[in-house]
Protein backbone atom coordinates (compact mmCIF):
# COMPACT_ATOMS: atom_id res chain seq x y z
CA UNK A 1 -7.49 7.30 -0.18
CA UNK A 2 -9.79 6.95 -3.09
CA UNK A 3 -9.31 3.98 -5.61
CA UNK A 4 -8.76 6.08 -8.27
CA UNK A 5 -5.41 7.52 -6.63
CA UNK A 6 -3.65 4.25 -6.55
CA UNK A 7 -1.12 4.35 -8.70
CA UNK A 8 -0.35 3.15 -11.64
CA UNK A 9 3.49 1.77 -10.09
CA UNK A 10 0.96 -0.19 -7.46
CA UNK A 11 -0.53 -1.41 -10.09
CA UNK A 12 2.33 -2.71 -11.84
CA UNK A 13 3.87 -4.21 -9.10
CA UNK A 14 1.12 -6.01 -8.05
CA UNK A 15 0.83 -7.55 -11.81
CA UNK A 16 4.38 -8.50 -11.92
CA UNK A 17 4.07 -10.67 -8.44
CA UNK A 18 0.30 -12.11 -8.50
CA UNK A 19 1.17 -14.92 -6.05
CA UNK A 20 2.34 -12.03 -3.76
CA UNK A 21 0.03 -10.09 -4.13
CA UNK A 22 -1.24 -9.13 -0.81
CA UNK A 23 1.86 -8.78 0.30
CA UNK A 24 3.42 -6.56 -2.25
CA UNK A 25 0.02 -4.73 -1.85
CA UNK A 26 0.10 -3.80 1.61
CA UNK A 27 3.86 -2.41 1.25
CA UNK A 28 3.20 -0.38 -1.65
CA UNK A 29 0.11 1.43 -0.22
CA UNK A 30 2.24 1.77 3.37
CA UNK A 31 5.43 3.62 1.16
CA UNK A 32 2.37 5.92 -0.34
CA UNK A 33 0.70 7.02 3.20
CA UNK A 34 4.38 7.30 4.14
CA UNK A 35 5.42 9.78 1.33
CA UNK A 36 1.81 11.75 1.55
CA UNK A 37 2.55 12.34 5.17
CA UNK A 38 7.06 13.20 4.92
CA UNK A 39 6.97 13.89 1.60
CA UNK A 40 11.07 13.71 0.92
CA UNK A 41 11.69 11.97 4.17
CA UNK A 42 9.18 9.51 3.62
CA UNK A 43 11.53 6.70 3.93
CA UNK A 44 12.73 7.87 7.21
CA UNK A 45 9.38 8.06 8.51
CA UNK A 46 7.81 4.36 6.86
CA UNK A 47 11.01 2.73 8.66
CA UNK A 48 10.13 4.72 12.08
CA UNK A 49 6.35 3.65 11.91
CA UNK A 50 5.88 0.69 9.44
CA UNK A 51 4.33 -1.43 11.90
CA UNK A 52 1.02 1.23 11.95
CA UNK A 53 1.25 1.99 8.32
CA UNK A 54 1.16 -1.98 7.24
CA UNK A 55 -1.64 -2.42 9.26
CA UNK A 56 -3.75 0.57 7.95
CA UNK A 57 -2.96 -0.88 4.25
CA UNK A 58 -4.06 -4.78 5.38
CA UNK A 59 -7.64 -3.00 6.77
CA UNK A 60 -7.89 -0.72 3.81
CA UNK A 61 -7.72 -3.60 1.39
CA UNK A 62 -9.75 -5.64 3.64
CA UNK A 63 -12.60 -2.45 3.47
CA UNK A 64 -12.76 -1.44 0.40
CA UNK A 65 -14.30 -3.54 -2.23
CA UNK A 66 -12.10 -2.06 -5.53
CA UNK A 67 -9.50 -3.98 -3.57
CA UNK A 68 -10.57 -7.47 -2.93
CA UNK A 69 -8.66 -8.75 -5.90
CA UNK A 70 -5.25 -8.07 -3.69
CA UNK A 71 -6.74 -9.71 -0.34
CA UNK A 72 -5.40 -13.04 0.61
């Protein structure tokens, strides 16, 4: 995922809770993998496999450098 597609409701929520940041960060990009993969059912899917998505969103943010501002 480039940084340009985050979106601008990351973005937001990520303003809106700086002292969670990280957090609120790695949810928000886990609920995005989760609706590019199910689409429609993409809640269905985050709850069956949150565990992997959360961790792909902590070592994106910890790899890519337009993110460091939402690391811990």
């Amino acid at each position: 995922m480039a940084d340009e597609e985050l979106s601008d409701a990351f973005r937001a929520v990520v303003r809106q809770f700086p002292h969670r940041r990280y957090r609120h960060a790695c949810a928000m990009l886990a609920r995005q993998e989760a609706f590019k993969i199910a689409g429609p059912s993409w809640s269905e899917y985050f709850e069956e496999h949150r565990g992997r998505l959360i961790e792909e969103a902590k070592e994106l943010i910890a790899s890519r450098s337009g993110l460091a501002k939402y690391r811990r």
